[in-house]
Protein backbone atom coordinates (compact mmCIF):
# COMPACT_ATOMS: atom_id res chain seq x y z
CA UNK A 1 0.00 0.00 0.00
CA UNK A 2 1.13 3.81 -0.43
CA UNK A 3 2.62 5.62 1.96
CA UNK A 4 1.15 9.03 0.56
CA UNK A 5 -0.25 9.45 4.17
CA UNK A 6 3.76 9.74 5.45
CA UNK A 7 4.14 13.14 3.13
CA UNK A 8 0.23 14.31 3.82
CA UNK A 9 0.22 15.85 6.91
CA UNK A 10 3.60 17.45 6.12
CA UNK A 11 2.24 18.97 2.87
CA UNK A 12 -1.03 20.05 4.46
CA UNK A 13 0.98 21.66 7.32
CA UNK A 14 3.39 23.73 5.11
CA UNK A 15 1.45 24.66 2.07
CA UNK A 16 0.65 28.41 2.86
CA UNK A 17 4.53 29.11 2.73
CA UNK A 18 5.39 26.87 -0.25
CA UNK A 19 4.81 29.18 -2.91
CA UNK A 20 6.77 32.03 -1.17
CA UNK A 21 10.11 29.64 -1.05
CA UNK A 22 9.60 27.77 -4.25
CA UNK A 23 9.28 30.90 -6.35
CA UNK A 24 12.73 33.17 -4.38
CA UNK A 25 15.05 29.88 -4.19
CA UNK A 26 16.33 30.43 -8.27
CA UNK A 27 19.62 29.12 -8.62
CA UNK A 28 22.04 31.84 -7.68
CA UNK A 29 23.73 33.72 -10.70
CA UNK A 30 27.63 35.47 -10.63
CA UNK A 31 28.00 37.95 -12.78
CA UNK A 32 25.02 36.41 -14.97
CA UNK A 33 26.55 33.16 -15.77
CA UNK A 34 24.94 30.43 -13.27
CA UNK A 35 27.50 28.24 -11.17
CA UNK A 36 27.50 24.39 -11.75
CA UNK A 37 29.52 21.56 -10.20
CA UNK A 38 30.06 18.84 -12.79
CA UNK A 39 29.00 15.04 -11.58
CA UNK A 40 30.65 12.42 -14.41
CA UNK A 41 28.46 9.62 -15.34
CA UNK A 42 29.18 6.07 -15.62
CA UNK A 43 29.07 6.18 -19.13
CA UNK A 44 31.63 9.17 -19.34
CA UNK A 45 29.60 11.71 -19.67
CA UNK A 46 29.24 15.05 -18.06
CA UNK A 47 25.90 16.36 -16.15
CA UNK A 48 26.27 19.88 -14.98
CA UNK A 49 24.26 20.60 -11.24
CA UNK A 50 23.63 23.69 -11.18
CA UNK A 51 24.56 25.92 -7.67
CA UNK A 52 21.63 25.17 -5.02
CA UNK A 53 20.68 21.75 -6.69
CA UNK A 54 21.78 18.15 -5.95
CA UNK A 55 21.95 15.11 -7.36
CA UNK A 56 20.01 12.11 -6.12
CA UNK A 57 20.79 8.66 -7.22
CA UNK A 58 19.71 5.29 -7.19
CA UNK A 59 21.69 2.21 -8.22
CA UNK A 60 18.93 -0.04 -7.30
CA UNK A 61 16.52 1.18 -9.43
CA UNK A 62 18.98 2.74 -12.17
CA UNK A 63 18.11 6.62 -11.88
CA UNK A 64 19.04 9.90 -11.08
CA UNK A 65 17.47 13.27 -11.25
CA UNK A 66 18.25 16.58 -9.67
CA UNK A 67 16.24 18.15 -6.80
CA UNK A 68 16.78 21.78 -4.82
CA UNK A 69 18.98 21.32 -2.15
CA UNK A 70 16.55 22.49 0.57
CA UNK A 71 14.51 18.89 0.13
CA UNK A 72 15.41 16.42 2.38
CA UNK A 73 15.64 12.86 0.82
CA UNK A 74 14.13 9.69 2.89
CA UNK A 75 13.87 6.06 1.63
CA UNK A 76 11.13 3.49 3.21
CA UNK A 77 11.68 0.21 2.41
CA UNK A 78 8.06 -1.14 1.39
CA UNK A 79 8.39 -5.08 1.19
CA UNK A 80 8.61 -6.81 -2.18
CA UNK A 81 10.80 -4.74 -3.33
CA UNK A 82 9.03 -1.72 -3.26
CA UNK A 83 9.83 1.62 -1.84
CA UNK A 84 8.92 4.78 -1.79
CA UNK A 85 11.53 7.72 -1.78
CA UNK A 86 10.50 11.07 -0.48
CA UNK A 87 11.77 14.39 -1.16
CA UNK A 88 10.72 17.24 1.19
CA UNK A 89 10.70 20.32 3.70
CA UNK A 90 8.77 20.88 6.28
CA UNK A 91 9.56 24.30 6.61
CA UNK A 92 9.07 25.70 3.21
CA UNK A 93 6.53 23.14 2.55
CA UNK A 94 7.48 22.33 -0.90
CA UNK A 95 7.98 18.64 -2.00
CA UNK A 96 7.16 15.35 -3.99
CA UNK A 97 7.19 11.33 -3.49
CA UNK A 98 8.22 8.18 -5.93
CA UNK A 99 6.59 5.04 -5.23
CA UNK A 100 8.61 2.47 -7.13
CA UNK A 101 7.64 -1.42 -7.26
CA UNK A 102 8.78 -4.63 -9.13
CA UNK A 103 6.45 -4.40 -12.26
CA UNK A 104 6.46 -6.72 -15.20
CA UNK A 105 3.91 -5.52 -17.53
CA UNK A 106 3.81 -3.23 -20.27
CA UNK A 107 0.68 -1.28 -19.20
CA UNK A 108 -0.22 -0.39 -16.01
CA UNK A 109 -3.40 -2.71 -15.05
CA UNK A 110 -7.14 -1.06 -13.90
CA UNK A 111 -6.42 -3.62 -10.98
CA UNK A 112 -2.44 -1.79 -10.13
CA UNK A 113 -4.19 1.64 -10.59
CA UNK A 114 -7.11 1.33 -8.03
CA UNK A 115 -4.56 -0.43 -5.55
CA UNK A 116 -2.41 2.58 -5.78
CA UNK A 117 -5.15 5.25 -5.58
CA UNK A 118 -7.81 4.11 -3.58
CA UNK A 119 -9.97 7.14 -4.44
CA UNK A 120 -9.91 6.24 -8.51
CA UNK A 121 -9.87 9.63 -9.13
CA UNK A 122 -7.61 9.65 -12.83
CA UNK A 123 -8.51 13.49 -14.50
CA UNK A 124 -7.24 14.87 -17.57
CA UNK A 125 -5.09 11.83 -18.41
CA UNK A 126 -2.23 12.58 -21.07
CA UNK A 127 0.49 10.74 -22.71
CA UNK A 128 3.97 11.54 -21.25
CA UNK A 129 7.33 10.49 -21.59
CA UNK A 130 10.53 10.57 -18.85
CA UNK A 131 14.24 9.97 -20.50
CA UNK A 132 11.91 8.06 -23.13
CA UNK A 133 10.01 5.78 -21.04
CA UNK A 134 6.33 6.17 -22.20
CA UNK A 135 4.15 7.02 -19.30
CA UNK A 136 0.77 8.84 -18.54
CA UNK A 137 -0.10 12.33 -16.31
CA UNK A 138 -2.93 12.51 -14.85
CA UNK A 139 -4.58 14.81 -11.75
CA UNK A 140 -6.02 13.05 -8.98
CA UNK A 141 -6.80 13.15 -5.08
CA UNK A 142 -6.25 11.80 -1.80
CA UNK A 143 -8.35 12.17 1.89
CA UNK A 144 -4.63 12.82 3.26
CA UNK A 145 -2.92 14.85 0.50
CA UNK A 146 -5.83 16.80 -1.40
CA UNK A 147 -5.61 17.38 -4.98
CA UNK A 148 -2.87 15.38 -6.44
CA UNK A 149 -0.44 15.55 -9.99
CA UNK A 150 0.71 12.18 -10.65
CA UNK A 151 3.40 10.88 -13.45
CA UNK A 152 3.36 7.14 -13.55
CA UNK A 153 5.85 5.28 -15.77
CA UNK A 154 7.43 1.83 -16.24
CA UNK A 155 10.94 1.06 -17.32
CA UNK A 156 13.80 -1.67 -16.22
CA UNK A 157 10.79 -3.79 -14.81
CA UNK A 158 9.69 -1.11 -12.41
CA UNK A 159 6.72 1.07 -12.18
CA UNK A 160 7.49 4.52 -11.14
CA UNK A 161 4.84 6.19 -9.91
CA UNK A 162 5.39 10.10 -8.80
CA UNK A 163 2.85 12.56 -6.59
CA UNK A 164 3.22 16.05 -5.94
CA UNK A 165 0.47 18.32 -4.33
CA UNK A 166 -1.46 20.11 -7.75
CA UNK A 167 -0.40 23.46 -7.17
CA UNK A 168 2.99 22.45 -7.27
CA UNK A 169 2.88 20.10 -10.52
CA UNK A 170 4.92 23.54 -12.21
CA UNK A 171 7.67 23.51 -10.16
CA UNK A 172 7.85 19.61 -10.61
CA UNK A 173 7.73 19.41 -14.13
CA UNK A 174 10.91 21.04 -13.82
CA UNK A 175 12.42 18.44 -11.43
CA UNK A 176 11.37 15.27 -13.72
CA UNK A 177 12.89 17.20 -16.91
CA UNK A 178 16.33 16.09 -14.70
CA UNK A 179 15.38 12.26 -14.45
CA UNK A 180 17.82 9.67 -16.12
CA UNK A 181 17.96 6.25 -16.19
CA UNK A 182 21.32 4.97 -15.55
């Protein structure tokens, strides 16, 4: 089961100041040119971070993707292989979750999708795709979290599965832009 309820209360808590902090934390400029650090990939290449970002990674499920360095990253372990990663702050209130399981089909199932959100609430669904793995976007909602932007995709035998409160779905379109698969 998901552990959106671990994020809700933290979300619902910190939302008035979110859009304050998300909107005055650009990444710092010198003399107009923006400041990077340079991580080197496995395969050689060269990502560039850029000053007040970081880099989160995951061998186990074979991605990165960059994130503001004011988010605090947890992991919780879900059983089966499943886990769900969160990336927050409960003082600016800004923040997002990946639910990740073992998944072998091609499709994600009705069955998978009303597991995963209990309410069935699946608005304004659209084709997506992240570093090329076809997925779907679709709003939805939660009793804990409210109004909900999900991003579900499957690649490597995993279903991804990412939620971030609606009002911030802007500011996290930005974030998944960053996501590679390793």
């Amino acid at each position: 089961m998901r552990k959106v309820s671990i994020m809700g209360a933290v979300f619902l808590i910190a939302i008035a100041g979110t859009f304050y902090f998300l909107y005055s934390n650009k990444p710092a400029a010198t003399s107009g040119v923006a400041t990077f650090t340079e991580i080197i990939l496995g395969n050689g290449e060269v990502r560039q971070v850029p000053e007040g970002w970081k880099e989160y990674r995951n061998i186990t499920y074979r991605f990165s993707l960059l994130y503001p360095e004011w988010l605090a990253v947890n992991e919780y372990p879900e059983g089966g292989g499943a886990t769900t990663i969160t990336f927050q702050n409960v003082e600016r209130g800004g923040g997002f979750q990946l639910f990740i399981l073992p998944y072998s089909s091609r499709q994600v199932s009705e069955e998978r999708f009303k597991k995963d959100v209990p309410s069935g609430v699946r608005l304004g669904l659209t084709d997506t795709s992240v570093d090329g793995a076809t997925g779907a976007a679709f709003y939805s909602e939660s009793a804990t979290l409210g109004e909900t932007r999900e991003v579900w995709f499957i690649h490597g035998g995993f279903l991804f599965e990412a939620t971030v409160l609606k009002p911030l779905e802007g500011w996290f379109d930005g974030i998944i832009q960053t996501w590679e698969f390793l």
